[in-house]
Protein backbone atom coordinates (compact mmCIF):
# COMPACT_ATOMS: atom_id res chain seq x y z
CA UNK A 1 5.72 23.64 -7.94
CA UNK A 2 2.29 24.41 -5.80
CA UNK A 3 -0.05 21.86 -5.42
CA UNK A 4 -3.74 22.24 -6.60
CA UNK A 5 -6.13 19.48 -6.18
CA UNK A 6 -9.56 18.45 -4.62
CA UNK A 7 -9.66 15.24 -2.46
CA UNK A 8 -12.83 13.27 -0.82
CA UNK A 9 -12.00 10.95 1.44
CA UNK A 10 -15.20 8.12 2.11
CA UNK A 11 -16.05 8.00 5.77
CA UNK A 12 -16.18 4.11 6.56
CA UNK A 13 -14.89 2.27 9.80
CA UNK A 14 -12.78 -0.69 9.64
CA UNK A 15 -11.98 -3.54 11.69
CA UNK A 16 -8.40 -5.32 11.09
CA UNK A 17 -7.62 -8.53 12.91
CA UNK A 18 -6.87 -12.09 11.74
CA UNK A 19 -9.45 -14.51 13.65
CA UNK A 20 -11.63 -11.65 14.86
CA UNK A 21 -14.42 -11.56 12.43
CA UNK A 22 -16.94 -12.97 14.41
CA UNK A 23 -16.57 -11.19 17.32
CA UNK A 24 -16.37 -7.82 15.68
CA UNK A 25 -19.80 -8.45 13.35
CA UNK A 26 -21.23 -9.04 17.02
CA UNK A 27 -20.37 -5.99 17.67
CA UNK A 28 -21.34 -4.18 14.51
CA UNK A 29 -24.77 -5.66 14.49
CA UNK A 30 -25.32 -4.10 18.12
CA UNK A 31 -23.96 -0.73 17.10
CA UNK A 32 -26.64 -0.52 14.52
CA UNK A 33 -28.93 -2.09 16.95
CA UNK A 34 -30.03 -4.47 14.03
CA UNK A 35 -32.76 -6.83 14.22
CA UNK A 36 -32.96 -8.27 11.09
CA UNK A 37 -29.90 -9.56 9.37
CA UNK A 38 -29.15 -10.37 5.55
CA UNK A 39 -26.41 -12.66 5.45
CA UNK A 40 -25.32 -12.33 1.79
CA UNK A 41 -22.82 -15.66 0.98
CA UNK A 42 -22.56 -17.37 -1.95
CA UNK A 43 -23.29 -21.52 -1.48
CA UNK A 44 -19.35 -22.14 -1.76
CA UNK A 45 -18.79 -19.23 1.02
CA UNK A 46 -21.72 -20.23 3.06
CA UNK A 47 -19.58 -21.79 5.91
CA UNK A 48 -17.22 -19.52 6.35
CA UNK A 49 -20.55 -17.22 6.54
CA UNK A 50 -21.81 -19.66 9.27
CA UNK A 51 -18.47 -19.29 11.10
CA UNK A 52 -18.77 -15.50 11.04
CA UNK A 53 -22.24 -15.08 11.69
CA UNK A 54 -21.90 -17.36 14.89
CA UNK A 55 -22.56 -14.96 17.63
CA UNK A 56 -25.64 -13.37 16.15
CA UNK A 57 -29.04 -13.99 14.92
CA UNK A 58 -29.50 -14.09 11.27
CA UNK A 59 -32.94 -13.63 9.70
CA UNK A 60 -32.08 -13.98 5.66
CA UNK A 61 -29.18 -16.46 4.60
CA UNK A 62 -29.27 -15.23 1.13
CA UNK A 63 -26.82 -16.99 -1.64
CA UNK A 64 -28.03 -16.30 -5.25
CA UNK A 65 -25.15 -14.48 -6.12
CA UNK A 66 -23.44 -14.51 -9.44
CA UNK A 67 -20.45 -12.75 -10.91
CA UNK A 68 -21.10 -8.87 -12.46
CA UNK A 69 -24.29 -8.95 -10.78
CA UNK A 70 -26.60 -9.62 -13.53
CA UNK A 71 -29.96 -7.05 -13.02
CA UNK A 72 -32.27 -9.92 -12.70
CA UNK A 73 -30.10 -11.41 -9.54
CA UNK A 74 -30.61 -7.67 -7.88
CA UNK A 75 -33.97 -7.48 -8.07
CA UNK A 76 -34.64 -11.21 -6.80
CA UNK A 77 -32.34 -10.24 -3.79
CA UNK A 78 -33.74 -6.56 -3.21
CA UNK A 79 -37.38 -8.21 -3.11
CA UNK A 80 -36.00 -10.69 -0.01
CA UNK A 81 -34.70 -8.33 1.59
CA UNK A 82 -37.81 -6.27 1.85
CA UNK A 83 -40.27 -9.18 2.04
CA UNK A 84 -38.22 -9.92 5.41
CA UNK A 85 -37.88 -6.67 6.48
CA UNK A 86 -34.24 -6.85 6.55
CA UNK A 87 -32.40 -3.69 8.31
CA UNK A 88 -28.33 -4.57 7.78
CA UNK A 89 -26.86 -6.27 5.36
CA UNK A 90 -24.04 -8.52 5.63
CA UNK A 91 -21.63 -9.79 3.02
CA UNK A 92 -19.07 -12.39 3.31
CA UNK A 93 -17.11 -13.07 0.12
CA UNK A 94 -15.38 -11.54 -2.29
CA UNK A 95 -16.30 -8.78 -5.36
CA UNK A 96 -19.56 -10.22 -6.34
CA UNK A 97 -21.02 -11.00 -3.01
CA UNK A 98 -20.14 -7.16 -2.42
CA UNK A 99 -21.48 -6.46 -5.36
CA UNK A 100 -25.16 -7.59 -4.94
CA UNK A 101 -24.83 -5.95 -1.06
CA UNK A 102 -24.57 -2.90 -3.07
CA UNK A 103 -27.33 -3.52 -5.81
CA UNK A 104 -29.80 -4.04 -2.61
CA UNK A 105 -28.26 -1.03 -1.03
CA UNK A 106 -28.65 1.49 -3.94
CA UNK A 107 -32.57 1.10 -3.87
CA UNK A 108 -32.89 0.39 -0.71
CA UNK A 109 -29.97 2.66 1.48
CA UNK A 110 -29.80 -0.38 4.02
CA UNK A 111 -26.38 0.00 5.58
CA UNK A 112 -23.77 -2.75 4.65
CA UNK A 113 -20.96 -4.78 6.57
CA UNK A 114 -19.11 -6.33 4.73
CA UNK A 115 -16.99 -9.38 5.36
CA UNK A 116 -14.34 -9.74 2.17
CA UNK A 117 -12.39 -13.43 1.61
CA UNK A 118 -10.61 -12.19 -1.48
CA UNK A 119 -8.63 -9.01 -2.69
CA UNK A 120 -11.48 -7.60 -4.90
CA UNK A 121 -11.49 -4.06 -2.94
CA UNK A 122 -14.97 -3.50 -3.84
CA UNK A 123 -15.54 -3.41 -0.06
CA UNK A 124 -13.98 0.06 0.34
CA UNK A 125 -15.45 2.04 -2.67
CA UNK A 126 -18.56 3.68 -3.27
CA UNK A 127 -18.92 2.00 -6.81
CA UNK A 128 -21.55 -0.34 -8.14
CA UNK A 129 -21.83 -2.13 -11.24
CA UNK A 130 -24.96 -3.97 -12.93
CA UNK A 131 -24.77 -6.07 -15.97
CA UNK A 132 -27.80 -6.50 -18.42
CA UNK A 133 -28.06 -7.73 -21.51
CA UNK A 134 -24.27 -8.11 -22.07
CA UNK A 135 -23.60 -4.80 -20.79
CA UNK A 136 -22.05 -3.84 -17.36
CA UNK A 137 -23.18 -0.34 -16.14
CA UNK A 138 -20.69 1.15 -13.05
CA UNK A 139 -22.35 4.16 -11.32
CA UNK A 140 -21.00 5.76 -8.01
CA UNK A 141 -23.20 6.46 -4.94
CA UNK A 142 -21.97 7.06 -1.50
CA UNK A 143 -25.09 4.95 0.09
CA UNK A 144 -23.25 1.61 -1.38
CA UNK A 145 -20.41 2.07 0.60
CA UNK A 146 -20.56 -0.61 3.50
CA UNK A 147 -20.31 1.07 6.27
CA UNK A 148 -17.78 -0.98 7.78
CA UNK A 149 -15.74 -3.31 6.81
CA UNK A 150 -14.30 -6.35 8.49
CA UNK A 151 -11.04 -7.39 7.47
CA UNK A 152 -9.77 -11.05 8.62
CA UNK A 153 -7.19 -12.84 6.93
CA UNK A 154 -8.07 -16.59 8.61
CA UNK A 155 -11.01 -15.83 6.50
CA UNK A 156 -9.03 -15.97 3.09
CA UNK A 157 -7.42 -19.31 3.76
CA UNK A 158 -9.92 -20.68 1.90
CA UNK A 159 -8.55 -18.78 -1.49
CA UNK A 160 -6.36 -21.60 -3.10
CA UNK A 161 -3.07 -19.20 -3.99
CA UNK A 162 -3.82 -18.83 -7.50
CA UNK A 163 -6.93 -17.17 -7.30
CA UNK A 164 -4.99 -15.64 -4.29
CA UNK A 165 -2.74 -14.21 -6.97
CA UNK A 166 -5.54 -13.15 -9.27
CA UNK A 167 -7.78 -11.12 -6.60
CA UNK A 168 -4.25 -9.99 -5.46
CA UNK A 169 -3.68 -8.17 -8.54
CA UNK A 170 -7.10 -7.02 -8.89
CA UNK A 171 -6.03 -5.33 -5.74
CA UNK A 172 -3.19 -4.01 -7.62
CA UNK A 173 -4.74 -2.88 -10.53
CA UNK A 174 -6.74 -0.26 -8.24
CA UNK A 175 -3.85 1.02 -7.61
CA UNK A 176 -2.27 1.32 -10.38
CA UNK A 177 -5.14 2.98 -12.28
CA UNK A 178 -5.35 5.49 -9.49
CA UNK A 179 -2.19 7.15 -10.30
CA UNK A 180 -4.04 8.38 -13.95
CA UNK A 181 -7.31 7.95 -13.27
CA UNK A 182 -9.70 11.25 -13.81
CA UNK A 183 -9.72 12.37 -10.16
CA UNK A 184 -5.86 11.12 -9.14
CA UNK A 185 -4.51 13.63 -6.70
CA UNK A 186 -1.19 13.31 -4.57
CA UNK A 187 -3.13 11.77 -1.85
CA UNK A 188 -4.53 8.51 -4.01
CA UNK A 189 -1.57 8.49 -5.25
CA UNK A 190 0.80 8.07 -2.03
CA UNK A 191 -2.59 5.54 -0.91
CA UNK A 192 -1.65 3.46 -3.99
CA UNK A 193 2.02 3.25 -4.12
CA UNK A 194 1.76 1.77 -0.69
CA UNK A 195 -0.71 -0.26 -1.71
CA UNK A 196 1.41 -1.75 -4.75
CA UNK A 197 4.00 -2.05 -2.20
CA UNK A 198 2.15 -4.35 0.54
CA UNK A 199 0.87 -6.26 -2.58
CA UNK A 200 3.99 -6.90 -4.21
CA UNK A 201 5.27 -7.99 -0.73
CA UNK A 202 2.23 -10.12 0.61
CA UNK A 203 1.52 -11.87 -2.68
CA UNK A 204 4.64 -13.55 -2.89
CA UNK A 205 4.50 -15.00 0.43
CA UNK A 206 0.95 -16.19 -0.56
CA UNK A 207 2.14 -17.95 -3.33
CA UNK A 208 4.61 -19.72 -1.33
CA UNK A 209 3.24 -20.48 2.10
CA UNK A 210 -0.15 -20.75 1.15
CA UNK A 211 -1.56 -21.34 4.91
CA UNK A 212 0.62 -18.62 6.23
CA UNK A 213 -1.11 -15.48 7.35
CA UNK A 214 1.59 -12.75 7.37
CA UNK A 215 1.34 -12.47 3.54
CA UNK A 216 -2.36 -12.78 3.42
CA UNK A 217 -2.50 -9.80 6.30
CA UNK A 218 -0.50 -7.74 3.72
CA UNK A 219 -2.12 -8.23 0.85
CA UNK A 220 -5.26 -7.46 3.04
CA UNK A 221 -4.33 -4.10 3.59
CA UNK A 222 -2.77 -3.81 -0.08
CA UNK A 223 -6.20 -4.72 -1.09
CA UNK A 224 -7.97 -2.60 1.43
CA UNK A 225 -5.29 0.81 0.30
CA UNK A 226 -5.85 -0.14 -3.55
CA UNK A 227 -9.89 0.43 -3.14
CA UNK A 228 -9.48 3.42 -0.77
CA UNK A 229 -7.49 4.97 -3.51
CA UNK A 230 -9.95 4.08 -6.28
CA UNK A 231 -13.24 5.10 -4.55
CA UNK A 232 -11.37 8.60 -4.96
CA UNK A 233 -9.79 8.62 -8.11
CA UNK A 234 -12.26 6.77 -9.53
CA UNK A 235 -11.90 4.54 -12.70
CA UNK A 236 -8.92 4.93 -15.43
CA UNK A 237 -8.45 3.20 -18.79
CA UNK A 238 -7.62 -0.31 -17.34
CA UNK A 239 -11.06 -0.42 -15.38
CA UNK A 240 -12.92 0.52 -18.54
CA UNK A 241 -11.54 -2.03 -20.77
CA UNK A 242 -12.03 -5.13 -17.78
CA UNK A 243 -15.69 -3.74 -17.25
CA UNK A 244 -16.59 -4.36 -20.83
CA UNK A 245 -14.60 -7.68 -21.09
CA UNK A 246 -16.28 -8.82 -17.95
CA UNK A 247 -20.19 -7.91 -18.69
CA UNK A 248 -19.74 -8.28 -22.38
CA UNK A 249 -18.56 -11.85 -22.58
CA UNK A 250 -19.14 -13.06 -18.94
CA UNK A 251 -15.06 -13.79 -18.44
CA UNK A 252 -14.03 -14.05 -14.63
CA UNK A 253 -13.49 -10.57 -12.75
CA UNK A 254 -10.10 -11.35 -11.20
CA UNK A 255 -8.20 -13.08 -14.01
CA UNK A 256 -9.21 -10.52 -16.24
CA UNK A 257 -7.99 -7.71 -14.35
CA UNK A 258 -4.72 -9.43 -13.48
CA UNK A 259 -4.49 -10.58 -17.34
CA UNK A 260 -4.93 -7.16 -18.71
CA UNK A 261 -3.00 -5.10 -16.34
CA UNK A 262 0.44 -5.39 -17.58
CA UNK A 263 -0.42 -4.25 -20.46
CA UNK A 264 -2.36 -1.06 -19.91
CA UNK A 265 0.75 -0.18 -17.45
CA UNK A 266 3.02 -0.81 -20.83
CA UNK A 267 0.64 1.83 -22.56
CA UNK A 268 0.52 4.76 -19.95
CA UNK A 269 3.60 4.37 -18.30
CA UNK A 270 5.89 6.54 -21.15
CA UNK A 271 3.16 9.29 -20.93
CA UNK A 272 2.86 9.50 -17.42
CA UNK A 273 6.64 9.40 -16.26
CA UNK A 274 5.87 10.99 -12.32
CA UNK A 275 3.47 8.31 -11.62
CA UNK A 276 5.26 5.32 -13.53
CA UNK A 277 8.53 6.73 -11.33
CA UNK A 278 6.06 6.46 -8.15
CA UNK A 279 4.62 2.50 -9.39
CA UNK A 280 8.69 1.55 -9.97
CA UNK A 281 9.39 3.15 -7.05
CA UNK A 282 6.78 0.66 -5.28
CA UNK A 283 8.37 -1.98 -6.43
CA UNK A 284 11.76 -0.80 -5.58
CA UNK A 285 12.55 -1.42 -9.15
CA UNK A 286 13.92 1.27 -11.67
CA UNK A 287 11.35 0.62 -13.96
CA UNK A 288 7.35 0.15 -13.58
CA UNK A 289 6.40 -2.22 -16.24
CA UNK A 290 9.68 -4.48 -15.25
CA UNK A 291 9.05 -4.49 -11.29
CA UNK A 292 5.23 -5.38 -12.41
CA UNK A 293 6.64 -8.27 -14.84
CA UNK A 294 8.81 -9.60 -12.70
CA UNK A 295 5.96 -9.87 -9.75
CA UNK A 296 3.77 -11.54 -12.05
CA UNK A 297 6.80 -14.02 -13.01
CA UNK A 298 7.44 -15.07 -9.78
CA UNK A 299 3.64 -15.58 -9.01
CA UNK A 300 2.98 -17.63 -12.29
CA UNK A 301 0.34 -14.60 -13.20
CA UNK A 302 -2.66 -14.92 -15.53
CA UNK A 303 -1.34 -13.97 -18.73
CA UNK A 304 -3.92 -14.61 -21.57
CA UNK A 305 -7.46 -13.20 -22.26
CA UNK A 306 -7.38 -15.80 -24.66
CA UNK A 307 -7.11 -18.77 -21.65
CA UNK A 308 -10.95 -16.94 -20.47
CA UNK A 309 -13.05 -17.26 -23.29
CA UNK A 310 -11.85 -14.20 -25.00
CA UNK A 311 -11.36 -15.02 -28.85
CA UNK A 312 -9.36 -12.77 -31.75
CA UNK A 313 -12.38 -12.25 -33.11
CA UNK A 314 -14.07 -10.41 -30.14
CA UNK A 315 -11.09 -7.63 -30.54
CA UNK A 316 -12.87 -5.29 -32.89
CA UNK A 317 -16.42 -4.85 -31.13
CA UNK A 318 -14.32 -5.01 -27.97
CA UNK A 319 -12.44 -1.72 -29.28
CA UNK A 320 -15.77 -0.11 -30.64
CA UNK A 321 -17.42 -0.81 -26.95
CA UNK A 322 -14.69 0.60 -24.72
CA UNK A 323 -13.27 3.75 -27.13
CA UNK A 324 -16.03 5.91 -26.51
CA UNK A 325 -15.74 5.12 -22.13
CA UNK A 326 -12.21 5.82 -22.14
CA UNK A 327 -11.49 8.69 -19.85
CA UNK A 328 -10.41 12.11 -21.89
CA UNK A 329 -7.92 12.46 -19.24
CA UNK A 330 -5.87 9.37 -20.10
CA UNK A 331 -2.32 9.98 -19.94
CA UNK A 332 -1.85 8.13 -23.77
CA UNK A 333 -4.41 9.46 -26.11
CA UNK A 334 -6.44 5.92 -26.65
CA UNK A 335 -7.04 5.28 -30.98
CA UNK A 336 -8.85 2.21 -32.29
CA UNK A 337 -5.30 1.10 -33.52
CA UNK A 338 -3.44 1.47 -30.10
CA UNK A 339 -6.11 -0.08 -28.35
CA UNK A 340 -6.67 -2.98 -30.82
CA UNK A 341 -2.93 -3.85 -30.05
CA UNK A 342 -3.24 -3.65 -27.02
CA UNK A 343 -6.04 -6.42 -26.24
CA UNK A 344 -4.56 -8.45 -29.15
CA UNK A 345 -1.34 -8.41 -26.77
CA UNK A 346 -3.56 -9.46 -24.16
CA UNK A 347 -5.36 -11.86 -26.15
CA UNK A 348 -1.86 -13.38 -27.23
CA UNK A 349 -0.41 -12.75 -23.74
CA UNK A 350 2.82 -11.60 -24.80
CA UNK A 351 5.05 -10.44 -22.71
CA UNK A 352 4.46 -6.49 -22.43
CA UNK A 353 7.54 -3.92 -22.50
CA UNK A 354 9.32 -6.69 -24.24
């Protein structure tokens, strides 16, 4: 069978070495001959910031940051940066520290290096999200995308391994939403079938040897493959339904993911038999939703919305939020039914495929 299909690949330079971060943002910040820096950290990041930021001048230590970047937070931050006449920005942290980098960027087109601690991936797309009012809007523009990216897994130590676990399968819900989301191809999907591999080989070794950086280095470039995949396929089913969850009722970004991706896997997988043969595959397992399963067994995985804040009775306006934003291009046609059981499975956290 030919192939047909229409790739973009997003141009971004990045920097991979354990204990290297400061010396490579030294040398980012004289690339773009930058004179005023925006160090973007939140308080509990700030001195890991300070560690990184130790061999250049910083002009704005900025660390109002909050999760879903709320609109309100991105306009404080986009007025500092232009009251100081910032020209790079600089994030160190994980998917919401990215995340307001990107609300400054989108108005402003300042360039952005970022400096990620967790396994969010946000660092390597081109997608931004705002919440307001309860409601999380996603757009994609290329100017968001840092321009580099500065990957060092000392950095992560600080992640105590279960929220290790949870940014880890963040990570590996990019993935695994890339091999069905609207603009898969073969290319995301060879991207993200390594990336579920280094993943489901790094996490482990997280959860194990917390302080050891061999399985933080993989899940690193997991993480960094995941979002590379995503910032071209763009967002499937599971993204739509953690987006809403998320900005609708404020529930953490990485437990949700990790919490509702075993679920959406059990959903699409039967419809989309190539792709769940590529994610089992990954795994080395014969089967997708049992080689996910047992990875999330043997890292003692999120498993219940209902453990966040989410509540039985939030299922139905859930359903009537997220039907409408579900890709046409879904493997599974999505109904109110099939999706109601599915986030009351989630809610429950039974086990899915089961």
């Amino acid at each position: 069978m030919s192939l047909t299909f229409e790739h973009v690949t997003l141009g971004q330079r990045v920097l991979f070495g354990s204990d290297k971060a400061a010396e490579n943002l030294a040398a980012e910040v004289a690339r773009f001959e930058a004179k005023k820096v925006m160090m973007i950290a939140s308080e509990r990041e700030a001195p890991i910031a300070a560690k990184v930021a130790s061999a250049i001048e910083v002009a704005l230590n900025y660390d109002d940051v909050a999760p879903h970047v709320p609109v309100e937070k991105a306009e404080k931050a986009r007025a500092a940066a232009a009251e100081h006449g910032i020209d790079l920005l600089v994030c160190v942290g994980g998917g919401s520290t990215t995340g307001l980098a990107k609300a400054i960027a989108l108005t402003s087109g300042l360039p952005i290096v970022a400096v990620p601690t967790t396994y969010a991936g946000s660092e390597a797309t081109n997608v931004w999200g705002l919440t307001e009012a309860a409601r999380k809007t996603t757009g994609v523009a290329d100017c968001v995308l840092p321009a580099t990216v500065i990957y060092d897994a000392v950095l992560t130590l600080s992640l105590p391994a279960d929220l290790s676990v949870a940014s880890g399968l963040n990570g590996m819900a990019h993935c695994i939403d890339s091999m069905w989301a609207p603009r898969a191809d073969p290319i995301n999907q060879a991207l993200a079938a390594e990336g579920i591999r280094a993943l489901d080989q790094g996490l482990p070794l997280i959860k194990k040897h917390p302080q050891d950086l061999i399985g933080r280095e993989q899940a690193l470039y997991g993480a960094y493959l995941s979002a590379v995949a995503f910032g071209s396929a763009t967002s499937g089913l599971h993204h739509k339904i953690c987006h809403v969850l998320g900005g609708t009722w404020n529930m953490p970004h990485a437990q949700t993911h990790a919490t509702v991706l075993p679920y959406v896997l059990a959903f699409n997988a039967p419809a989309a038999p190539d792709a769940a043969a590529r994610i089992a595959a990954a795994f080395g397992t014969a089967d997708a939703v049992d080689g996910l399963n047992h990875l999330r067994e043997v890292l003692d995985a999120p498993r219940a919305l209902r453990d966040y804040g989410f509540t039985q009775e939030n299922i139905a306006e859930a359903v009537d939020i997220i039907l409408p934003i579900i890709p046409a291009s879904n493997p599974r046609p999505a109904t109110a039914e099939n999706l109601t059981e599915l986030l009351t499975a989630a809610w429950a956290g039974t086990t899915p495929g089961i």
